[in-house]
N, C-alpha and C. Protein backbone atom coordinates (compact mmCIF):
# COMPACT_ATOMS: atom_id res chain seq x y z
N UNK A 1 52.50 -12.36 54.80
CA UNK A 1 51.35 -12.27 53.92
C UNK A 1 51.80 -12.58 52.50
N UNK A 2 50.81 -13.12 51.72
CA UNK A 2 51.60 -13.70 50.83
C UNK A 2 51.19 -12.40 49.46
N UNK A 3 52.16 -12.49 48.48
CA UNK A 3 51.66 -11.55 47.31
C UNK A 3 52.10 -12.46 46.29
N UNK A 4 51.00 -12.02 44.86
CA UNK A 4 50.92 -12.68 44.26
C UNK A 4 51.89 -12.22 42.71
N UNK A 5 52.49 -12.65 41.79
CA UNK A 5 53.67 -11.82 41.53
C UNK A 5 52.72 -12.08 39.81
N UNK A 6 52.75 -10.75 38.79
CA UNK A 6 52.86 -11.37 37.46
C UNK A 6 53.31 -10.07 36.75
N UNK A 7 53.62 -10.83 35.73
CA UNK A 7 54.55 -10.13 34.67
C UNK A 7 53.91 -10.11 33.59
N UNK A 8 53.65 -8.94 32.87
CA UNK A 8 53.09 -9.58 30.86
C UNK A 8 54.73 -10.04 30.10
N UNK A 9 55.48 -9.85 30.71
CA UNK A 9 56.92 -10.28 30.28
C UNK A 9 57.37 -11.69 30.07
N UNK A 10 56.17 -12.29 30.90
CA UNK A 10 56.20 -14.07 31.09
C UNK A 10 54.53 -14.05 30.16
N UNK A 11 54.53 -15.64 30.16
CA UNK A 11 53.18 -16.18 29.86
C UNK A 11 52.22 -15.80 30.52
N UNK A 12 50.77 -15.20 30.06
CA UNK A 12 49.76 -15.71 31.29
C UNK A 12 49.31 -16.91 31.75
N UNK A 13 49.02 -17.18 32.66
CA UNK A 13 48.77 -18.67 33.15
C UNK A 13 47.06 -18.56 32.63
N UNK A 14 47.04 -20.05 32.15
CA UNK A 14 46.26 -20.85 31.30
C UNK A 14 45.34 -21.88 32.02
N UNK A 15 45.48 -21.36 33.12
CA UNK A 15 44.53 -22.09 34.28
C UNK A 15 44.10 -21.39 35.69
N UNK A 16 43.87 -22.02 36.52
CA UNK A 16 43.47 -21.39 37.99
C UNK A 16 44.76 -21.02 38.94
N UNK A 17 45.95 -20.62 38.56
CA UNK A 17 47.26 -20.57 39.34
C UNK A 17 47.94 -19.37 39.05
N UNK A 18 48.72 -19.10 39.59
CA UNK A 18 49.54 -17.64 39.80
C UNK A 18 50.65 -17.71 39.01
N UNK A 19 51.48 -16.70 38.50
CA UNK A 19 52.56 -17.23 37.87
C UNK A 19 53.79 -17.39 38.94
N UNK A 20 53.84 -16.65 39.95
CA UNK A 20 54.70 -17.10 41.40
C UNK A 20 53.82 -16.67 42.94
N UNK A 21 53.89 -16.73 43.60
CA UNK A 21 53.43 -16.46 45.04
C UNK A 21 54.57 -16.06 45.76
N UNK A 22 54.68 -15.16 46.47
CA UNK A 22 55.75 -14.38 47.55
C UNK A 22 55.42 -14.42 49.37
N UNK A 23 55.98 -15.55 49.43
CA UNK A 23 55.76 -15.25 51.35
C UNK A 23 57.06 -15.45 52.21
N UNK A 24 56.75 -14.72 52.80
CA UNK A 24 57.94 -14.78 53.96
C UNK A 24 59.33 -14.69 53.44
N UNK A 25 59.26 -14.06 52.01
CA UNK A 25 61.23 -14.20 51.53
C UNK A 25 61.49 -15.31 50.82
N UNK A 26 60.14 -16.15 50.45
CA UNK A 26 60.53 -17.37 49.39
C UNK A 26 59.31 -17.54 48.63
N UNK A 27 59.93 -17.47 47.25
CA UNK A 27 59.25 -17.14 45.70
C UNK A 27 58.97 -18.83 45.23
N UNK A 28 57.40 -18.83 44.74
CA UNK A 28 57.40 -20.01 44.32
C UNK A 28 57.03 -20.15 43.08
N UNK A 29 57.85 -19.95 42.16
CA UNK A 29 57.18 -19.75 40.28
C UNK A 29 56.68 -20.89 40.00
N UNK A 30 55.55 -21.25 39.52
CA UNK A 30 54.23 -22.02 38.71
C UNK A 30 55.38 -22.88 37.69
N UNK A 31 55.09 -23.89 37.23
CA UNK A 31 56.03 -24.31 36.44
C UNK A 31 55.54 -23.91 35.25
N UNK A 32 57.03 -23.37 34.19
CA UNK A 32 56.46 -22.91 33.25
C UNK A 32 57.15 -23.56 31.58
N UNK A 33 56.08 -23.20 31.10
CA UNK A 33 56.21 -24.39 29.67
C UNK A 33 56.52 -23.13 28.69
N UNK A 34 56.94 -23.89 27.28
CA UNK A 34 58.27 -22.67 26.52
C UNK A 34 56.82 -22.13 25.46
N UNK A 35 56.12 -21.32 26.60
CA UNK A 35 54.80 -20.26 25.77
C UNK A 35 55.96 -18.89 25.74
N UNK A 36 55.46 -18.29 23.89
CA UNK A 36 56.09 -17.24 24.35
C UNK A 36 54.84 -16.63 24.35
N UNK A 37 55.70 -15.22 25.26
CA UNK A 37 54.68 -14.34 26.56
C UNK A 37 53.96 -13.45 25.02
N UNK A 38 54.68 -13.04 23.76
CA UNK A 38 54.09 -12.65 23.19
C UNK A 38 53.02 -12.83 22.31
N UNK A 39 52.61 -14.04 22.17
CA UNK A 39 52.15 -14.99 21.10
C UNK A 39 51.14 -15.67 21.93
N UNK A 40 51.46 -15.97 23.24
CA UNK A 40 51.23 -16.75 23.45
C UNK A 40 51.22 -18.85 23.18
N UNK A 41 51.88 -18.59 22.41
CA UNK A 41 52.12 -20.12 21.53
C UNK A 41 53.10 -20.85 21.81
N UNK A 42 53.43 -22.20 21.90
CA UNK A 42 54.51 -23.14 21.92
C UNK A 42 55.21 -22.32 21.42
N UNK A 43 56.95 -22.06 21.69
CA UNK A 43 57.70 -21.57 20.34
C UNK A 43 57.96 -23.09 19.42
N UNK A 44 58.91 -22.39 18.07
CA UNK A 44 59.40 -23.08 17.36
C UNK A 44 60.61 -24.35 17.95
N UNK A 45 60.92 -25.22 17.17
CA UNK A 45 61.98 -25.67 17.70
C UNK A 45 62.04 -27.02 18.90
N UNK A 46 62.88 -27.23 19.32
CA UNK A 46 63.35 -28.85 20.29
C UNK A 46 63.66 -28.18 21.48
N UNK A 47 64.15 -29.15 21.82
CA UNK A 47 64.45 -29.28 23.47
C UNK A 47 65.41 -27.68 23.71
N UNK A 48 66.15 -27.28 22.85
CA UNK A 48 67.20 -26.28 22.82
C UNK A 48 66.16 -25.14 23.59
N UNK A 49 65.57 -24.91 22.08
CA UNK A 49 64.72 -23.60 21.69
C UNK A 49 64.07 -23.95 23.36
N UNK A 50 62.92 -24.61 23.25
CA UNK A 50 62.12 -24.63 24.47
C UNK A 50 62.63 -24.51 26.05
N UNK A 51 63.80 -24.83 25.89
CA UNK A 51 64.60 -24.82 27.14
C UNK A 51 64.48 -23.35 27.59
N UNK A 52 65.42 -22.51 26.77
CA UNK A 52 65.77 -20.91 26.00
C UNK A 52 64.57 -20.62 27.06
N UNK A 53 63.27 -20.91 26.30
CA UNK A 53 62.03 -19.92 26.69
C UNK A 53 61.49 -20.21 27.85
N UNK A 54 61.39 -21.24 28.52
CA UNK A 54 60.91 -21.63 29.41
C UNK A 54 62.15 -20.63 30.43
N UNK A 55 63.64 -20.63 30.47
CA UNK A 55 64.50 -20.56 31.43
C UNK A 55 64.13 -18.50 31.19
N UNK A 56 64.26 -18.06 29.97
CA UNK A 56 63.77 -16.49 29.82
C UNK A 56 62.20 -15.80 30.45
N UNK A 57 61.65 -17.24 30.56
CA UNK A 57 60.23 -16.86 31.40
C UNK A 57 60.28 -17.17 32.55
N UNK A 58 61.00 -17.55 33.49
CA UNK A 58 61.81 -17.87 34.44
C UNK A 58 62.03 -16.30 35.10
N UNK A 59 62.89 -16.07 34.31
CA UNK A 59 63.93 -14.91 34.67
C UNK A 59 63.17 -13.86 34.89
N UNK A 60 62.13 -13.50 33.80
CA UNK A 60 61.38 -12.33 33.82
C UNK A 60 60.25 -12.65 34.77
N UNK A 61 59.81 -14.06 35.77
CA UNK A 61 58.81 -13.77 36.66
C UNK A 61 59.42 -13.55 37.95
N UNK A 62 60.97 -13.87 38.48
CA UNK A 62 62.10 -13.66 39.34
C UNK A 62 62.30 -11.91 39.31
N UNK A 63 62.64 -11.81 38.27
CA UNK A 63 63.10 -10.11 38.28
C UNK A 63 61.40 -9.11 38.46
N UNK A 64 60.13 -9.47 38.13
CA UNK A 64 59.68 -9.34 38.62
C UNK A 64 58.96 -8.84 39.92
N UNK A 65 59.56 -10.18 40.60
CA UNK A 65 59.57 -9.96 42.01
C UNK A 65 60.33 -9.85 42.68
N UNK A 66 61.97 -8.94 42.05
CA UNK A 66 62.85 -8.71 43.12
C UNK A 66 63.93 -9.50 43.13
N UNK A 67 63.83 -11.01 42.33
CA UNK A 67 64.46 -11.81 42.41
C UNK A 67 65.66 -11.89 41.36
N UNK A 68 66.49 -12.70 41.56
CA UNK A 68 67.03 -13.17 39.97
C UNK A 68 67.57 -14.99 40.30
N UNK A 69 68.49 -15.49 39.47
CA UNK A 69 68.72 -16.72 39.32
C UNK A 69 69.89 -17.21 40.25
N UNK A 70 70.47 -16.03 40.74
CA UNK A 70 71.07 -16.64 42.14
C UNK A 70 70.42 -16.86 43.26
N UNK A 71 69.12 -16.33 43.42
CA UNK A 71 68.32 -16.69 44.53
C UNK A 71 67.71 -17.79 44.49
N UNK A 72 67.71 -18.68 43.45
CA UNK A 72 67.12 -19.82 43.24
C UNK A 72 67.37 -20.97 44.08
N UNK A 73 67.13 -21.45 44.59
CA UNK A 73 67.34 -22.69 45.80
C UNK A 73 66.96 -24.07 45.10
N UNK A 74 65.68 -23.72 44.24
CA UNK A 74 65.62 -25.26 43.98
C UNK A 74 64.78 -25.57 42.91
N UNK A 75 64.77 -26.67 42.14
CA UNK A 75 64.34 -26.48 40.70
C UNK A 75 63.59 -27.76 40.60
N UNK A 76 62.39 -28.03 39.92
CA UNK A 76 62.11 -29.38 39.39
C UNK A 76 62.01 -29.45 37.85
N UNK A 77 62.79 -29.87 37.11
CA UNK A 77 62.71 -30.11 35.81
C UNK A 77 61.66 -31.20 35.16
N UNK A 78 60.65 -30.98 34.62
CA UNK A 78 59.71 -32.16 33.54
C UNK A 78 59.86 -32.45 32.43
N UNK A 79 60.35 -33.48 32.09
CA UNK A 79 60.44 -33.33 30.64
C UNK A 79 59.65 -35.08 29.74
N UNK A 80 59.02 -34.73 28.88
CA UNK A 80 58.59 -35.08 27.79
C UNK A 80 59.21 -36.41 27.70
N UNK A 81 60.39 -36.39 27.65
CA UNK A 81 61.13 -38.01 27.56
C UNK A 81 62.95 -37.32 28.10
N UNK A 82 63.24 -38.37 28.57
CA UNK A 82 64.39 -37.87 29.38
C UNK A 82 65.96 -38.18 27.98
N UNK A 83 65.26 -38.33 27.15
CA UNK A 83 66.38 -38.51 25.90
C UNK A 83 66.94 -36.88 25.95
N UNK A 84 66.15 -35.85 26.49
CA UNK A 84 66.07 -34.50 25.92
C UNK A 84 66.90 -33.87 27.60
N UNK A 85 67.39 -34.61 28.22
CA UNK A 85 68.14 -34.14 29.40
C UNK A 85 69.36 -33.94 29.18
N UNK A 86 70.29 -34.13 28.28
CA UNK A 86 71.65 -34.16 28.32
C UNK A 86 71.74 -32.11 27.76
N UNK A 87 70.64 -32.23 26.54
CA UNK A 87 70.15 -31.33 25.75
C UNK A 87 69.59 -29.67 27.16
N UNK A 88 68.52 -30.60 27.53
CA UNK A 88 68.28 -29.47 28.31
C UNK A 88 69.35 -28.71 29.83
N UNK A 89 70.09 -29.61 29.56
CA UNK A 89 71.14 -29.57 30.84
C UNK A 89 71.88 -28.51 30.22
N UNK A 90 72.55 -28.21 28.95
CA UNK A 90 73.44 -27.84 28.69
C UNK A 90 72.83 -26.30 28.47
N UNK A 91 71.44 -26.34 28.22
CA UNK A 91 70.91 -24.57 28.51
C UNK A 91 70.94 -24.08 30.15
N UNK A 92 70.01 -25.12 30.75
CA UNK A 92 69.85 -24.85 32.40
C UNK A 92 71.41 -24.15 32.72
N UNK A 93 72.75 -25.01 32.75
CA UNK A 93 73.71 -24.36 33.13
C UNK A 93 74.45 -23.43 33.01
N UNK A 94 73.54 -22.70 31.91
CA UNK A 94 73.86 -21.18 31.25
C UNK A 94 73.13 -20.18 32.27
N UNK A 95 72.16 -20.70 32.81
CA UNK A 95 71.69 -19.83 33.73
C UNK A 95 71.83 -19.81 35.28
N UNK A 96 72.47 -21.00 35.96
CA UNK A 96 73.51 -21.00 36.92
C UNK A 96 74.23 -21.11 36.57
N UNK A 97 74.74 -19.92 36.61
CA UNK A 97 76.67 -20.55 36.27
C UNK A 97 77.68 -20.60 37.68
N UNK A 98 77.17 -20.22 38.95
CA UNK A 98 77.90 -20.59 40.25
C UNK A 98 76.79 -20.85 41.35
N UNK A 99 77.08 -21.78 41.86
CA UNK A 99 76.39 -22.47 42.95
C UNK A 99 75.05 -22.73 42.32
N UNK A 100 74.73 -24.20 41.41
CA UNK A 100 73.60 -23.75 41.19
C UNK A 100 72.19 -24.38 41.85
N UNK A 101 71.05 -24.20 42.37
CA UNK A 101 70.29 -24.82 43.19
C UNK A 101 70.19 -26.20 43.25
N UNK A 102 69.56 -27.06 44.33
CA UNK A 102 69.55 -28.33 43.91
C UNK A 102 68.24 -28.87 43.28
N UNK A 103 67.98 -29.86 42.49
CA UNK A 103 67.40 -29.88 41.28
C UNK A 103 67.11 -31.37 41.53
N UNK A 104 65.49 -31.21 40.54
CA UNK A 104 65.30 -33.13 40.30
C UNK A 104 64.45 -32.75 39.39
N UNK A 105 64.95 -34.07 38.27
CA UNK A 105 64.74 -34.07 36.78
C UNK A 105 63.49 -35.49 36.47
N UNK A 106 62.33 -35.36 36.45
CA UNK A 106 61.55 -36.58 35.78
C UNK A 106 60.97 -36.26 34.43
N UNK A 107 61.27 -38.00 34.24
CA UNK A 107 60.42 -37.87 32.29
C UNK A 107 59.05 -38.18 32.93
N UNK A 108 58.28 -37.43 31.89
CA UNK A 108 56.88 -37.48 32.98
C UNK A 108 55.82 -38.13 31.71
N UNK A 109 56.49 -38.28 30.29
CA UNK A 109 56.07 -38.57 29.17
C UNK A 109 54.67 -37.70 28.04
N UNK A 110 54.36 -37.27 28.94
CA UNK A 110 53.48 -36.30 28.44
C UNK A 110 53.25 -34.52 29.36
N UNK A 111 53.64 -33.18 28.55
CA UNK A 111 53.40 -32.00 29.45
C UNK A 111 52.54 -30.90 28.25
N UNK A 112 51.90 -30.28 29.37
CA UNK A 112 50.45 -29.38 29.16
C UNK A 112 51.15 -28.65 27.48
N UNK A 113 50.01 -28.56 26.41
CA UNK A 113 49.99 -28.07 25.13
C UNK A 113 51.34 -28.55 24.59
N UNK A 114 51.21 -29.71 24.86
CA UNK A 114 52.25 -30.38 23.94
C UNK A 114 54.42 -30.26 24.24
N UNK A 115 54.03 -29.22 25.07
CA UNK A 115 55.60 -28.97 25.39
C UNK A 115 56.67 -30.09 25.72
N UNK A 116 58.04 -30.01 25.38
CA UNK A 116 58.93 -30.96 26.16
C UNK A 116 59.54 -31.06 27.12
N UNK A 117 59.62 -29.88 27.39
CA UNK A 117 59.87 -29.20 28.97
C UNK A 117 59.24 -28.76 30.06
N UNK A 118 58.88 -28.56 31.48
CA UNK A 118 58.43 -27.84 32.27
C UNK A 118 59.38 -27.61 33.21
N UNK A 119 59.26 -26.36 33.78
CA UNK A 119 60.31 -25.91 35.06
C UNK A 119 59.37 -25.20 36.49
N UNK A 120 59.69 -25.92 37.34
CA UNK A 120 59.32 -24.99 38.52
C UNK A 120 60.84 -24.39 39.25
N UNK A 121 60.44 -23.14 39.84
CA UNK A 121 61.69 -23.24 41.00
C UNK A 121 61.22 -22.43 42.21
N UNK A 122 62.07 -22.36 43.32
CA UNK A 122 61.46 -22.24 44.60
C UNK A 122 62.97 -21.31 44.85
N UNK A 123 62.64 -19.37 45.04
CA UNK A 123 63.85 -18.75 45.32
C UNK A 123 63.74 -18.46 46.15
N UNK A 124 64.87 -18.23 47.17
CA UNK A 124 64.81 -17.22 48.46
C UNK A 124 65.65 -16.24 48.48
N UNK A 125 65.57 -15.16 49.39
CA UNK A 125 66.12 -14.42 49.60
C UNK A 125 66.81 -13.89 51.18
């Protein structure tokens, strides 16, 4: 049965979607753009900063539900223009630092309220 997971620790979602769904032992977090959860607003800042918030809103909809960033299996990265991948790579691998899921990265040229980043990931347990 599936449950539906949210946090005020993350963003609220800004549309018709969940911030993760829970079935059967595998977590599917909404992809999420660098809103902070308090403000609600783009944060300040580039590819760095936005990385930061997007990967901290991550964490807090995982722990959430039980999870954390070793359970992560698999990631899709969006980004804005892929000039900002070398950049966003070097945050992502702060948050696997052993075995880290397998991953696919597209420039998608344009993402929701202006952001340069989006992240989904898919954890199990």
């Amino acid at each position: 049965m599936k449950r539906v997971i949210f946090t005020e620790l993350a963003p609220k979602p800004v549309g018709p979607y969940s911030q993760a769904i829970e079935n059967k032992g595998m977590l599917f977090v909404a992809g999420q753009v660098p809103l902070d959860p308090a403000t609600g607003k783009l944060v300040d800042g580039g590819i760095t900063e936005q990385t930061v918030m997007v990967m901290e809103n991550i964490g807090a909809i995982l722990r959430a539900a039980g999870y954390d960033f070793p359970d992560v299996v698999k990631a899709t990265c969006l980004l804005d223009s892929m000039s900002d991948f070398k950049a966003m790579n070097e945050v992502y691998a702060k948050y696997f630092t052993s075995d880290p899921p397998a991953r696919v990265a597209f420039g998608v040229g344009e993402l929701p309220l202006g952001a340069l980043i989006e992240i989904e990931v898919i954890a199990m347990k």
